[in-house]
Protein backbone atom coordinates (compact mmCIF):
# COMPACT_ATOMS: atom_id res chain seq x y z
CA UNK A 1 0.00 0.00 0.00
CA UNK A 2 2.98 2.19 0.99
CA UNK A 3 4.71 1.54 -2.49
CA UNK A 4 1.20 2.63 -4.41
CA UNK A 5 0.44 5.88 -2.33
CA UNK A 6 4.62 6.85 -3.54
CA UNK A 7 3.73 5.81 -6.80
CA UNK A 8 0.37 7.88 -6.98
CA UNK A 9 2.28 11.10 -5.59
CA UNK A 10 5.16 10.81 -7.54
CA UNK A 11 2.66 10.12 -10.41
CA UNK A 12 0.97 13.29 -9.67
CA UNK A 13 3.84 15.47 -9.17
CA UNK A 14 5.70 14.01 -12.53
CA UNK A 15 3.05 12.53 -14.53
CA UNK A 16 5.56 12.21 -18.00
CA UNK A 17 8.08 10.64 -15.77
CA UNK A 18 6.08 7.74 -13.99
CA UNK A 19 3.56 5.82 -16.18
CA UNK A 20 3.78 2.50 -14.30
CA UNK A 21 2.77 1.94 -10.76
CA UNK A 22 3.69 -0.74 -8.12
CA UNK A 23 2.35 -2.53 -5.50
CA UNK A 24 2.49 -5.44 -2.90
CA UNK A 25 -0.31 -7.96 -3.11
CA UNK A 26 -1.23 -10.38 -0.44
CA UNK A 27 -2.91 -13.09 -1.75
CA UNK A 28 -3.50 -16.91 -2.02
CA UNK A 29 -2.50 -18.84 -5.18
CA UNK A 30 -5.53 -20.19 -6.91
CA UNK A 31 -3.96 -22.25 -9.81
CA UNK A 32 -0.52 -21.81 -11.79
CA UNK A 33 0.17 -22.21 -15.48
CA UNK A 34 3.49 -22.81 -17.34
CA UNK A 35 2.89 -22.58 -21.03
CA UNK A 36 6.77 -21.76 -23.14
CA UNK A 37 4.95 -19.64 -25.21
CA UNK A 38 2.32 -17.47 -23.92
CA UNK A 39 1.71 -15.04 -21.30
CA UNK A 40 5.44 -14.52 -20.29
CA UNK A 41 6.13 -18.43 -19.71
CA UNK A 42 4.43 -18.80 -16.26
CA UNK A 43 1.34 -17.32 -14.27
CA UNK A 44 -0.34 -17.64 -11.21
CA UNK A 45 -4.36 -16.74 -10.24
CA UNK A 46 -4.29 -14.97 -7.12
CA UNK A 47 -7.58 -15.12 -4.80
CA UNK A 48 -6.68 -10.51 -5.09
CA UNK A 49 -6.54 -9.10 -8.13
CA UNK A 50 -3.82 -6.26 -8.62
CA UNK A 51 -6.09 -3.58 -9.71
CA UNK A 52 -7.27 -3.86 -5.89
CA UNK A 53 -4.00 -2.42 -4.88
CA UNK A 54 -4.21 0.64 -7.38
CA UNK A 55 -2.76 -1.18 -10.57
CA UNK A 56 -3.87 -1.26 -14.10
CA UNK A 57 -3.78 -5.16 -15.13
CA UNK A 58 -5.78 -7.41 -16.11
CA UNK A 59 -8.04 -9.81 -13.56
CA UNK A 60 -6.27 -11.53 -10.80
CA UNK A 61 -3.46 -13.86 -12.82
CA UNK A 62 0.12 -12.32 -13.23
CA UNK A 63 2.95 -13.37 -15.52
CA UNK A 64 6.22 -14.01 -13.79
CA UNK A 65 8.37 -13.81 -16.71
CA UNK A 66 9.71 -17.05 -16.82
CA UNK A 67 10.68 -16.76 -20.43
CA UNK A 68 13.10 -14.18 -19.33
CA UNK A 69 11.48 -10.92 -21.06
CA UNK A 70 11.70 -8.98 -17.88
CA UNK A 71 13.71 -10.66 -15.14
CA UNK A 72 16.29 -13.03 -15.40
CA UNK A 73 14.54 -17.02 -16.11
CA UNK A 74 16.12 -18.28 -13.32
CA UNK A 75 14.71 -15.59 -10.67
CA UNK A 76 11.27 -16.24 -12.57
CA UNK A 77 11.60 -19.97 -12.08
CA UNK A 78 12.33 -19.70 -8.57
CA UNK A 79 9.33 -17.70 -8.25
CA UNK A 80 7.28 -19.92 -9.99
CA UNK A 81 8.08 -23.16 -7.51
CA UNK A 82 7.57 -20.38 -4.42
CA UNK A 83 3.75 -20.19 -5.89
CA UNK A 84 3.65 -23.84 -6.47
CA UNK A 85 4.50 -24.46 -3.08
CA UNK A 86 2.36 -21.93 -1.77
CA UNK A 87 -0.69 -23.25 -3.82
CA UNK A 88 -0.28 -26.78 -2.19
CA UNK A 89 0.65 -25.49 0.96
CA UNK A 90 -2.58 -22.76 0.94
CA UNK A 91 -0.07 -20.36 2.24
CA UNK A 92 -0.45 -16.56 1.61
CA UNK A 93 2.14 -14.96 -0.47
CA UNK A 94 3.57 -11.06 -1.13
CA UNK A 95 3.28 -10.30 -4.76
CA UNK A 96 5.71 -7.55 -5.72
CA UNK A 97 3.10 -6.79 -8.82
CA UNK A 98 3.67 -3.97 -11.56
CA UNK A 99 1.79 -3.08 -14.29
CA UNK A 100 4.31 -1.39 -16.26
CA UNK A 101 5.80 -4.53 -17.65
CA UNK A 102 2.91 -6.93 -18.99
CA UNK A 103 2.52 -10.24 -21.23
CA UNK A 104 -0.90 -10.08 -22.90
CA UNK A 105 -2.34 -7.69 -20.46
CA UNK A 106 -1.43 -9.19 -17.64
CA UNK A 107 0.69 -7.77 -14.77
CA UNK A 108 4.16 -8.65 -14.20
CA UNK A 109 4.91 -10.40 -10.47
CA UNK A 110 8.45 -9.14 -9.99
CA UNK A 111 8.81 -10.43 -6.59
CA UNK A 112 7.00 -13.35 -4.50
CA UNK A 113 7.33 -13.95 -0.86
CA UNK A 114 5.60 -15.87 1.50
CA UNK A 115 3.36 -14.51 3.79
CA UNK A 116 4.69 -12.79 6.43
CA UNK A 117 7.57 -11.80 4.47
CA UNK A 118 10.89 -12.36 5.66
CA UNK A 119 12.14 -10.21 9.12
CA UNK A 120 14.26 -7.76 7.25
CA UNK A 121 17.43 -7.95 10.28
């Protein structure tokens, strides 16, 4: 929430410089998809969609770039088996989501943790 209220000032006070927005989702992983060929590689259905948080994407599935478009395949990959686990599991994940980097529409996931995140010490 704290990264989409910066976003939506900084959007305001520089609206040629910052188009994109970005935003943590908590969520639940509904299903996953891994398809070499569409929709960045890899998706997830989160029980939140993104545009709950503020962001302009489509529905509740985002792409994690696991053909290597945005973020490096192996970070993608790693992300992808975090929301595998968590969709077994029925564990609550972050979802660093933006929608300034899409695959058909949909919003990219540039960061999953799971739920709570990580002490930062």
């Amino acid at each position: 929430m704290i990264l989409s209220t910066i976003g939506c000032v900084f959007g305001s006070l520089f609206p040629l410089l910052a188009t994109a927005s970005t935003a943590w989702v908590v969520a639940t992983v509904e299903r996953t998809l891994s398809d070499s060929e569409n929709f960045g590689g890899c998706m997830a259905l989160l029980s939140e969609a993104p545009a709950s948080a503020g962001l302009d994407c489509k529905g509740n599935w985002v792409s994690l770039s696991c053909t290597g478009d945005f973020v490096p395949r192996d970070a993608a990959n790693r992300s992808f088996e975090m929301l595998q686990i968590a969709l077994v599991s029925r564990a609550k994940v972050w979802a660093l989501v933006t929608d300034g980097k899409k695959h058909n529409g949909y919003c990219l996931a540039a960061r999953i943790d799971l739920f709570p995140p990580p002490d930062p010490r």
